[in-house]
C-alpha atoms as a PDB file:
ATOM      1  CA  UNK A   1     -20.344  30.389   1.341  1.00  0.00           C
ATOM      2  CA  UNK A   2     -16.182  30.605   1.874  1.00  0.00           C
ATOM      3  CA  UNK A   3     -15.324  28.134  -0.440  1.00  0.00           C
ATOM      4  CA  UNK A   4     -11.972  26.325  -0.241  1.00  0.00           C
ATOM      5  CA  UNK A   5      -8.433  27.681  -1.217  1.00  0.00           C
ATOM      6  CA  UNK A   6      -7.315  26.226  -4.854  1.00  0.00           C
ATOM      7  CA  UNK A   7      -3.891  25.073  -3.349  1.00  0.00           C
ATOM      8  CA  UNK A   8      -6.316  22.583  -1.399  1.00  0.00           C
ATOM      9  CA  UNK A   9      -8.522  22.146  -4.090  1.00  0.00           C
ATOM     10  CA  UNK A  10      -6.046  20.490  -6.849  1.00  0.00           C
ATOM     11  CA  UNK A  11      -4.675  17.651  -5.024  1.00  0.00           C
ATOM     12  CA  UNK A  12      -7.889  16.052  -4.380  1.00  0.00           C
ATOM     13  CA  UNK A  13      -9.638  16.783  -7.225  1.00  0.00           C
ATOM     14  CA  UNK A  14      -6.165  15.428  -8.905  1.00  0.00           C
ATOM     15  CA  UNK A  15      -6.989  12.299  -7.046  1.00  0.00           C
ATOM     16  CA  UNK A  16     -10.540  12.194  -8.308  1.00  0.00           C
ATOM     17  CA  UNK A  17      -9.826  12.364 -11.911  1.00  0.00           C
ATOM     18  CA  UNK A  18      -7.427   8.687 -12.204  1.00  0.00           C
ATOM     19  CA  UNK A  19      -9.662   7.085  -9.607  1.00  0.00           C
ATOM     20  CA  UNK A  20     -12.650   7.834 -11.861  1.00  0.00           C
ATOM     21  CA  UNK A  21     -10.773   6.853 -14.256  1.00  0.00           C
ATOM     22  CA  UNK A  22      -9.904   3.247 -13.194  1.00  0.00           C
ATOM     23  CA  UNK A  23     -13.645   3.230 -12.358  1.00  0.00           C
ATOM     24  CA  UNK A  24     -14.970   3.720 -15.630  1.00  0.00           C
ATOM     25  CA  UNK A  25     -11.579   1.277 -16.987  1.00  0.00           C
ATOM     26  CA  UNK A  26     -13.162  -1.660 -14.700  1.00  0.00           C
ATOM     27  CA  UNK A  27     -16.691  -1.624 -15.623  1.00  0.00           C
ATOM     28  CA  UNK A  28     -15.592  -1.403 -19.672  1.00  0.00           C
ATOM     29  CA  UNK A  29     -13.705  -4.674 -18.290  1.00  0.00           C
ATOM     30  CA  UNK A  30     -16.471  -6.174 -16.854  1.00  0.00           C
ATOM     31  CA  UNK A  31     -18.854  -5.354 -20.007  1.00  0.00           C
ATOM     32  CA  UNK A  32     -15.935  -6.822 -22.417  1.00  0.00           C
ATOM     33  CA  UNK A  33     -15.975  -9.954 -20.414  1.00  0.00           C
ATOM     34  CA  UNK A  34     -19.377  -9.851 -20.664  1.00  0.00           C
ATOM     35  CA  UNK A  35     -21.035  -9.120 -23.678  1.00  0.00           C
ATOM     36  CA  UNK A  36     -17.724  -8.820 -25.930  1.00  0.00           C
ATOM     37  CA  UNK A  37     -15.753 -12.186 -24.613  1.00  0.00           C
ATOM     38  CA  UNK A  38     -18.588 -13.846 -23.291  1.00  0.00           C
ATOM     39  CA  UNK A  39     -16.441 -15.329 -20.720  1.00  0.00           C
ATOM     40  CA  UNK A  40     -17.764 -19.073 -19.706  1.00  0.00           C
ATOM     41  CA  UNK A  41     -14.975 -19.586 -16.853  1.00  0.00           C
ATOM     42  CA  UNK A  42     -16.997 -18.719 -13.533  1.00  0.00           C
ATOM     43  CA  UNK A  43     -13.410 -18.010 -11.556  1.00  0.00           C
ATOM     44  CA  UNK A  44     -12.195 -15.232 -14.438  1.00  0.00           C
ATOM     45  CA  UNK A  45     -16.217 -13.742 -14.222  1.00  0.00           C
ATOM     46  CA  UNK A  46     -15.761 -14.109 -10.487  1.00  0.00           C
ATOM     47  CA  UNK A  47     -12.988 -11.485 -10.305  1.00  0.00           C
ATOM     48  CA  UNK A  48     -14.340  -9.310 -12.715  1.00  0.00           C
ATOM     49  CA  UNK A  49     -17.519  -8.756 -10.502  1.00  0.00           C
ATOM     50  CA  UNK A  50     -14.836  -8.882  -7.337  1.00  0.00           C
ATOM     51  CA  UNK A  51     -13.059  -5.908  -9.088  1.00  0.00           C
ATOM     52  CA  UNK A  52     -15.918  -4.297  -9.875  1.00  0.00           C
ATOM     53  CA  UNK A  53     -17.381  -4.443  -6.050  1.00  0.00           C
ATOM     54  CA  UNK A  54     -14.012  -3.224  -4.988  1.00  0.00           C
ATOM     55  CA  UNK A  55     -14.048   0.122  -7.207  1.00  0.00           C
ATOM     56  CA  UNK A  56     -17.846   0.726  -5.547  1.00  0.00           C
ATOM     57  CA  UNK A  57     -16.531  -0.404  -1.893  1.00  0.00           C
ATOM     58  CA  UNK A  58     -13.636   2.075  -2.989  1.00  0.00           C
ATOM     59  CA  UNK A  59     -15.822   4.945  -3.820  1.00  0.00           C
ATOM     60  CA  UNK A  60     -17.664   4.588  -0.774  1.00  0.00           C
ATOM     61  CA  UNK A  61     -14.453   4.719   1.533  1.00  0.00           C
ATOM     62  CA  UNK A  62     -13.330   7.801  -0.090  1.00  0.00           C
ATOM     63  CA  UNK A  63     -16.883   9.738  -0.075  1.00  0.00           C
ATOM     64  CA  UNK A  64     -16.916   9.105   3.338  1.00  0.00           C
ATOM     65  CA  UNK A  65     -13.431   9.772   4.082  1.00  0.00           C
ATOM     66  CA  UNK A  66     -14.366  13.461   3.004  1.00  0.00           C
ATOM     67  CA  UNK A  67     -17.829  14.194   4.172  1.00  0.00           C
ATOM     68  CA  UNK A  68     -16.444  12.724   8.425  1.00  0.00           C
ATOM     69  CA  UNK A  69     -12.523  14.477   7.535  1.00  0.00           C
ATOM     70  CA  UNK A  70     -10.468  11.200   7.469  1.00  0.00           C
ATOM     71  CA  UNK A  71     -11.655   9.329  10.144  1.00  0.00           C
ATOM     72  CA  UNK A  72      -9.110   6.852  10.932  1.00  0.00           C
ATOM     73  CA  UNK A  73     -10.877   3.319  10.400  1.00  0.00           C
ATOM     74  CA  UNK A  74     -12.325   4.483   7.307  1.00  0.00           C
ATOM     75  CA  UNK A  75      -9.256   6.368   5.886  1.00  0.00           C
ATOM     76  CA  UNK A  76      -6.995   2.879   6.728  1.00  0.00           C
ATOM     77  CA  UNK A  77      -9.532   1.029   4.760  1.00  0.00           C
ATOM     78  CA  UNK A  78      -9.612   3.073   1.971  1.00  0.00           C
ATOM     79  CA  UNK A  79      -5.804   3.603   1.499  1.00  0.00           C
ATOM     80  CA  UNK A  80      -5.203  -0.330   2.011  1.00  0.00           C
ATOM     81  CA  UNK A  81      -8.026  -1.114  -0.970  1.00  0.00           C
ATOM     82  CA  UNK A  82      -6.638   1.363  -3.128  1.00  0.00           C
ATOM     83  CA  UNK A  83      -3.452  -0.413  -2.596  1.00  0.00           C
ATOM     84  CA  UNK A  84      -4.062  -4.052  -3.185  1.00  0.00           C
ATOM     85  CA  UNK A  85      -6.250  -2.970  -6.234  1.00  0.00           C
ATOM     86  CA  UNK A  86      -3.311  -1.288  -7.834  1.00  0.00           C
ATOM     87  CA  UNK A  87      -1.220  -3.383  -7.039  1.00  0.00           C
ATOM     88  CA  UNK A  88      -2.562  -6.461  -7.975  1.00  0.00           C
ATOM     89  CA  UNK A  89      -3.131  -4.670 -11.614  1.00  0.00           C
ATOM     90  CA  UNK A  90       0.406  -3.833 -12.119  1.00  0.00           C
ATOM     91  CA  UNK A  91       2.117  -7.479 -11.155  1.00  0.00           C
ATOM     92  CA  UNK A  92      -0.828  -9.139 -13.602  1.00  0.00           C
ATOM     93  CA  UNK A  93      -0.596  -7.425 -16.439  1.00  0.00           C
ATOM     94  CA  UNK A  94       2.913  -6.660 -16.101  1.00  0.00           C
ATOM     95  CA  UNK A  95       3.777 -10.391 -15.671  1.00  0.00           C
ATOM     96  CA  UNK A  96       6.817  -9.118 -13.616  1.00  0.00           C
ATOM     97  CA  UNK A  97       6.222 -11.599 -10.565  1.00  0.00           C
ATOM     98  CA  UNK A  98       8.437 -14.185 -11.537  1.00  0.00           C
ATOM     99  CA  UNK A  99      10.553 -11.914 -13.861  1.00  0.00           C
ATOM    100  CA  UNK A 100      13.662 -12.674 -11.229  1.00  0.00           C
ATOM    101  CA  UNK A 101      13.373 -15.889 -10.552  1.00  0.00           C
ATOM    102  CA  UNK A 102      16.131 -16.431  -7.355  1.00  0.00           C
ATOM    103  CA  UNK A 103      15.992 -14.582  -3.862  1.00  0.00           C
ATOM    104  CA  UNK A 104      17.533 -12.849  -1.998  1.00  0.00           C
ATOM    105  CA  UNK A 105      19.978 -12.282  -4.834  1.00  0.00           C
ATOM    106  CA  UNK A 106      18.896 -11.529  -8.609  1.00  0.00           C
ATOM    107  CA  UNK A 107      20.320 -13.639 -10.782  1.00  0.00           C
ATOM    108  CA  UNK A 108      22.900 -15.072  -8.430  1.00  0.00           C
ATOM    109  CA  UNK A 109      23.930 -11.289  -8.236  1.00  0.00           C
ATOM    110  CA  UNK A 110      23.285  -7.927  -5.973  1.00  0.00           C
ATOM    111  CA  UNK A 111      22.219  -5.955  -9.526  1.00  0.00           C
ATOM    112  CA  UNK A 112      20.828  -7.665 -11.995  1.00  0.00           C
ATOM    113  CA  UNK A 113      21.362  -7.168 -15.885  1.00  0.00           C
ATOM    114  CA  UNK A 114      18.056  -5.143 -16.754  1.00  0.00           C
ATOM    115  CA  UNK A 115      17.876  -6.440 -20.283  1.00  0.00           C
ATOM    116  CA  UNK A 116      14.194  -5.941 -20.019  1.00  0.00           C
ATOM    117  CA  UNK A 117      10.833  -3.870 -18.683  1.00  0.00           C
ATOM    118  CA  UNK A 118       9.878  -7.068 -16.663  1.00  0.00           C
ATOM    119  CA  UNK A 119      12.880  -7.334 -14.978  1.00  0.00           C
ATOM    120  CA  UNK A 120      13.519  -3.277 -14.315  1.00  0.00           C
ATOM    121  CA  UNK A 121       9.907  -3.549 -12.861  1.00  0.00           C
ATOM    122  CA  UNK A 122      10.748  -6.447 -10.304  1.00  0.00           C
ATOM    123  CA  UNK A 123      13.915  -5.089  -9.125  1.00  0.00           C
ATOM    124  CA  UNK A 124      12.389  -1.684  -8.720  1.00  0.00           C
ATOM    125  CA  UNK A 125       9.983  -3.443  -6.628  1.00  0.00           C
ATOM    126  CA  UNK A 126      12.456  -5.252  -4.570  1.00  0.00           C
ATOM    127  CA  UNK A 127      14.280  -1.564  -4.170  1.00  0.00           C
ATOM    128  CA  UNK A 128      11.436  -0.064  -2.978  1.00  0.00           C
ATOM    129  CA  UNK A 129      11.121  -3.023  -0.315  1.00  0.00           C
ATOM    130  CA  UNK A 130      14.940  -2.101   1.264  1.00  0.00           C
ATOM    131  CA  UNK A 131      13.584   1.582   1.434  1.00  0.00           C
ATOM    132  CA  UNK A 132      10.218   0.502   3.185  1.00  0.00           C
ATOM    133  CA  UNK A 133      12.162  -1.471   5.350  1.00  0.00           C
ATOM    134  CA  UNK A 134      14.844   0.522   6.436  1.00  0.00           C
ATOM    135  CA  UNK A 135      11.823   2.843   7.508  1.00  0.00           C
ATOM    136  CA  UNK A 136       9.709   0.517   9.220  1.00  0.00           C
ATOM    137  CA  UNK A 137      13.413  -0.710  10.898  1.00  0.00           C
ATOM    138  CA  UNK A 138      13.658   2.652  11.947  1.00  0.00           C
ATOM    139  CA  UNK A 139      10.586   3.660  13.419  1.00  0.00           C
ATOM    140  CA  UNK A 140      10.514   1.807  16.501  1.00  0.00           C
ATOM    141  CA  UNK A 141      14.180   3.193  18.006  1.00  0.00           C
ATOM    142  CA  UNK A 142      12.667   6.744  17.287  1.00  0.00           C
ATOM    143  CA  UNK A 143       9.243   6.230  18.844  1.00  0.00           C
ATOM    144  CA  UNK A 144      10.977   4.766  21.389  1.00  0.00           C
ATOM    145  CA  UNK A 145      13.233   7.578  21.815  1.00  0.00           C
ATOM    146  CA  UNK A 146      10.779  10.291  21.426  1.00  0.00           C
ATOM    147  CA  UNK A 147       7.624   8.824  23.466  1.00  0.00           C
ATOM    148  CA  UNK A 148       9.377   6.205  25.288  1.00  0.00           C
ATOM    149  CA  UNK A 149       6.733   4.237  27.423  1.00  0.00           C
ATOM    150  CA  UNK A 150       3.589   5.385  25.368  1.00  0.00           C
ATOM    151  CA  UNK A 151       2.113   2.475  23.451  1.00  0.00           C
ATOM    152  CA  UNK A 152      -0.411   4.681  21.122  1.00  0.00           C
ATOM    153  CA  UNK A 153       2.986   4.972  18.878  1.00  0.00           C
ATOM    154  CA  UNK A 154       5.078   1.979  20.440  1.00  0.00           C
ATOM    155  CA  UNK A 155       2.469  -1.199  19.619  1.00  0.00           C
ATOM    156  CA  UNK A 156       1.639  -0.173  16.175  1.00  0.00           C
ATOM    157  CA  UNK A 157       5.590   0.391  15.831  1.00  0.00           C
ATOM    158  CA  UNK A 158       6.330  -2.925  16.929  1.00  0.00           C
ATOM    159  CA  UNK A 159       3.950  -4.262  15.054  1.00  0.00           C
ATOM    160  CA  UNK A 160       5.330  -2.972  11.738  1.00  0.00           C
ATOM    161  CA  UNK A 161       8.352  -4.618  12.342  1.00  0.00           C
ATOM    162  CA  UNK A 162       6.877  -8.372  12.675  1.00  0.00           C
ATOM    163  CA  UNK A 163       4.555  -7.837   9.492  1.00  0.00           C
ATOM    164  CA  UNK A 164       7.910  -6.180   7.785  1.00  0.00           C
ATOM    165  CA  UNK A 165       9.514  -9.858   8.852  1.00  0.00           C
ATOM    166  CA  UNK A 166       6.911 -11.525   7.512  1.00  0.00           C
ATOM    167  CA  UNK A 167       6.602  -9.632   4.090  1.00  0.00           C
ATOM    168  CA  UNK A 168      10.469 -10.351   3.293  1.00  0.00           C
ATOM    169  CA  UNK A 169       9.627 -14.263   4.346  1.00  0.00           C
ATOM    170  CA  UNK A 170       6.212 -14.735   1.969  1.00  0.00           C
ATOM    171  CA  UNK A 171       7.884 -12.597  -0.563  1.00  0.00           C
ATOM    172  CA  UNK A 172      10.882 -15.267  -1.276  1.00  0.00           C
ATOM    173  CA  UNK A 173       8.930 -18.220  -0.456  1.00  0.00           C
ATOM    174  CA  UNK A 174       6.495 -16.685  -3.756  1.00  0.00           C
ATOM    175  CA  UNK A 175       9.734 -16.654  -5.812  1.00  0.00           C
ATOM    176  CA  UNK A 176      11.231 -20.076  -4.658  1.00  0.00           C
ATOM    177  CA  UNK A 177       7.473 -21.103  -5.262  1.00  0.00           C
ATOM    178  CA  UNK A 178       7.162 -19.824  -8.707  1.00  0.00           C
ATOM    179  CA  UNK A 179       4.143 -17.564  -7.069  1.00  0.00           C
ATOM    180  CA  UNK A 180       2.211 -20.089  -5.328  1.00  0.00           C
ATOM    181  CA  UNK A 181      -1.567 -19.024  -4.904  1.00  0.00           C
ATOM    182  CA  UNK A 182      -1.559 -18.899  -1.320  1.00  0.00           C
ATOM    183  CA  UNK A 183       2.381 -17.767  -0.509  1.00  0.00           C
ATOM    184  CA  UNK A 184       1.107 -14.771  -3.389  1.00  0.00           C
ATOM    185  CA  UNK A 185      -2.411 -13.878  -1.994  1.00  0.00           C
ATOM    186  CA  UNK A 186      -0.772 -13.959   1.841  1.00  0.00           C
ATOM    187  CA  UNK A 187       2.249 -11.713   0.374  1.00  0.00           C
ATOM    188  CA  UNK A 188      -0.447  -9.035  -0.775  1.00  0.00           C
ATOM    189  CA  UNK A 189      -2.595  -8.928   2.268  1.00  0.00           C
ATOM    190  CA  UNK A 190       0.207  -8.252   4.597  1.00  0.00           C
ATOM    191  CA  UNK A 191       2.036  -6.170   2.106  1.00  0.00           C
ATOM    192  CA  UNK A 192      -1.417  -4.223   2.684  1.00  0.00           C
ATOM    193  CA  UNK A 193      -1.728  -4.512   6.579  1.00  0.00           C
ATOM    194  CA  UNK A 194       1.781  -3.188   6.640  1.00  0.00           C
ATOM    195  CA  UNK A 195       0.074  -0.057   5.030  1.00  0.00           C
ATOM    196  CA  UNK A 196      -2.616   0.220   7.107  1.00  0.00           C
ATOM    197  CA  UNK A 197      -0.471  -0.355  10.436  1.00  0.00           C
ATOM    198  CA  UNK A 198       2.294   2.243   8.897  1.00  0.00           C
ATOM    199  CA  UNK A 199      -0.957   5.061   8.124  1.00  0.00           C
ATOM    200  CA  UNK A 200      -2.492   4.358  11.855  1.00  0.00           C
ATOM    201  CA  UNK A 201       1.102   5.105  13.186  1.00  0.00           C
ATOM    202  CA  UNK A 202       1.709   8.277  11.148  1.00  0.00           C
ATOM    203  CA  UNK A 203      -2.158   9.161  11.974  1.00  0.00           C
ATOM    204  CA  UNK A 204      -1.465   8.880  15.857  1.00  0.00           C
ATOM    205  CA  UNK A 205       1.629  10.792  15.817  1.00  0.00           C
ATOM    206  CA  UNK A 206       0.177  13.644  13.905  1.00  0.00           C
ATOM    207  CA  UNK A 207      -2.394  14.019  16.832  1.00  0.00           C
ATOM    208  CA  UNK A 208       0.519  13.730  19.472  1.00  0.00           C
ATOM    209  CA  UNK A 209       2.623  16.247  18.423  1.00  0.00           C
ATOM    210  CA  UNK A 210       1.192  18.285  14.747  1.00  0.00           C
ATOM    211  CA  UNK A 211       1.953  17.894  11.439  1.00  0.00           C
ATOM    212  CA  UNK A 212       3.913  21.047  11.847  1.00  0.00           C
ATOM    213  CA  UNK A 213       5.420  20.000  15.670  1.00  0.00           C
ATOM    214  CA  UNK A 214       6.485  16.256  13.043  1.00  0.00           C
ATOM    215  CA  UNK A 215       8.243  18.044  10.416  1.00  0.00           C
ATOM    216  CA  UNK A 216      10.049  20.411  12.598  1.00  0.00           C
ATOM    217  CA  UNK A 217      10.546  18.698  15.766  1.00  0.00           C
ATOM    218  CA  UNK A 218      14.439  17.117  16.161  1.00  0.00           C
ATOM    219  CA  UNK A 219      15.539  13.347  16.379  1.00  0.00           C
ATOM    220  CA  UNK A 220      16.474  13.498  19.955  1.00  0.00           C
ATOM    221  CA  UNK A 221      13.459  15.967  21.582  1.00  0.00           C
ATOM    222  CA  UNK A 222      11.794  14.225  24.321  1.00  0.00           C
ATOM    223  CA  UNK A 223       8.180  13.458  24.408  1.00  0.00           C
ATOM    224  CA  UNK A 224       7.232  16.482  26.593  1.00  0.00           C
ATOM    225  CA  UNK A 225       8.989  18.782  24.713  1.00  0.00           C
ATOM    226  CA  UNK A 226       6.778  17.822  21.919  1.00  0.00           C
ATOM    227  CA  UNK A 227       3.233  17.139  23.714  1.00  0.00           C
END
């Protein structure tokens, strides 16, 4: 049997190891609440057993994602679950959400004084927003450029952009809202379909042009140079 090269290897059994990890992390959760706690409040033993259907449903997508070779439904799924479970780990138990409490400024400034974790953590997330969206912002001009006309990469482009307008919007109105259930919940699930629209995009254009034709190809090539 010609087993597989241990440069491929490592990376995904990298993976493996934290996500068995968080599995193992959430069901000790669930048992604490459980047995250990005996939590009476049905919403906090509602999320536990949410969280805990989530790491299974999470398994699942990734077995699968291996035995079919990233199928593009399933892969989406997986990577936007992985996503909203990590993320909505870090802003709980960080208690960073509200940590800057003005938008679009911090602190009625561009840089805020980072006289603590909390805050360091919330800026750092708003940083990482101005890089995702100067990429998203981008993305349409060059797949308009490059495949002008074809809508595999145009649509999903486009659509990036109006889910990147709409994360900026629910993400101050959860600030000026002091993270409102539904402004919060809404931010997450198209901070997540911004994921999955971003992954279909890169997906399709790898099976236009390469991975190899993608990294190598320049800005201004047109689209039958590549195809």
């Amino acid at each position: 049997m010609c087993r597989e090269p241990r440069a491929r290897r490592s990376p995904e059994h990298g993976h493996r190891l934290p996500a068995t990890l968080v599995g193992c992390l959430t069901l000790i959760l669930i048992l604490a609440l459980s047995i250990v706690v005996r939590e009476s409040r049905p919403s906090v033993r509602a999320l536990g057993l949410l969280a805990l259907l989530a790491i299974f449903v999470q398994g699942i997508l990734g077995g699968v994602t291996v035995l079919y070779k990233l199928p593009l439904a399933v892969s989406v799924a997986h990577a936007c679950l992985g996503q909203t479970f990590l993320l909505g780990a870090l802003v709980r138990h960080t208690g960073a959400g509200l940590a800057i409490p003005d938008f679009p400024l911090a602190f009625g400034r561009v840089v805020p004084p980072l006289v603590s974790p909390y805050i360091t953590v919330h800026f750092a997330h708003r940083i990482g927003a101005l890089v995702v969206a100067a990429s998203v912002m981008a993305t349409p001009a060059v797949a308009g450029r490059c495949h002008r006309g074809d809508g595999r990469l145009g649509r999903p482009a486009l659509l990036a952009l109006a889910l990147l307008a709409l994360q900026i919007t629910l993400g101050g109105v959860t600030v000026w809202n002091r993270r409102a259930v539904l402004a919060t919940t809404t931010h997450l699930v198209v901070g997540a379909a911004l994921l999955a629209t971003s992954l279909t995009l890169t997906l399709r254009a790898s099976r236009l042009i390469g991975w190899r034709g993608l990294a190598r190809a320049p800005a201004g090539l047109g689209r039958q140079a590549l195809l």
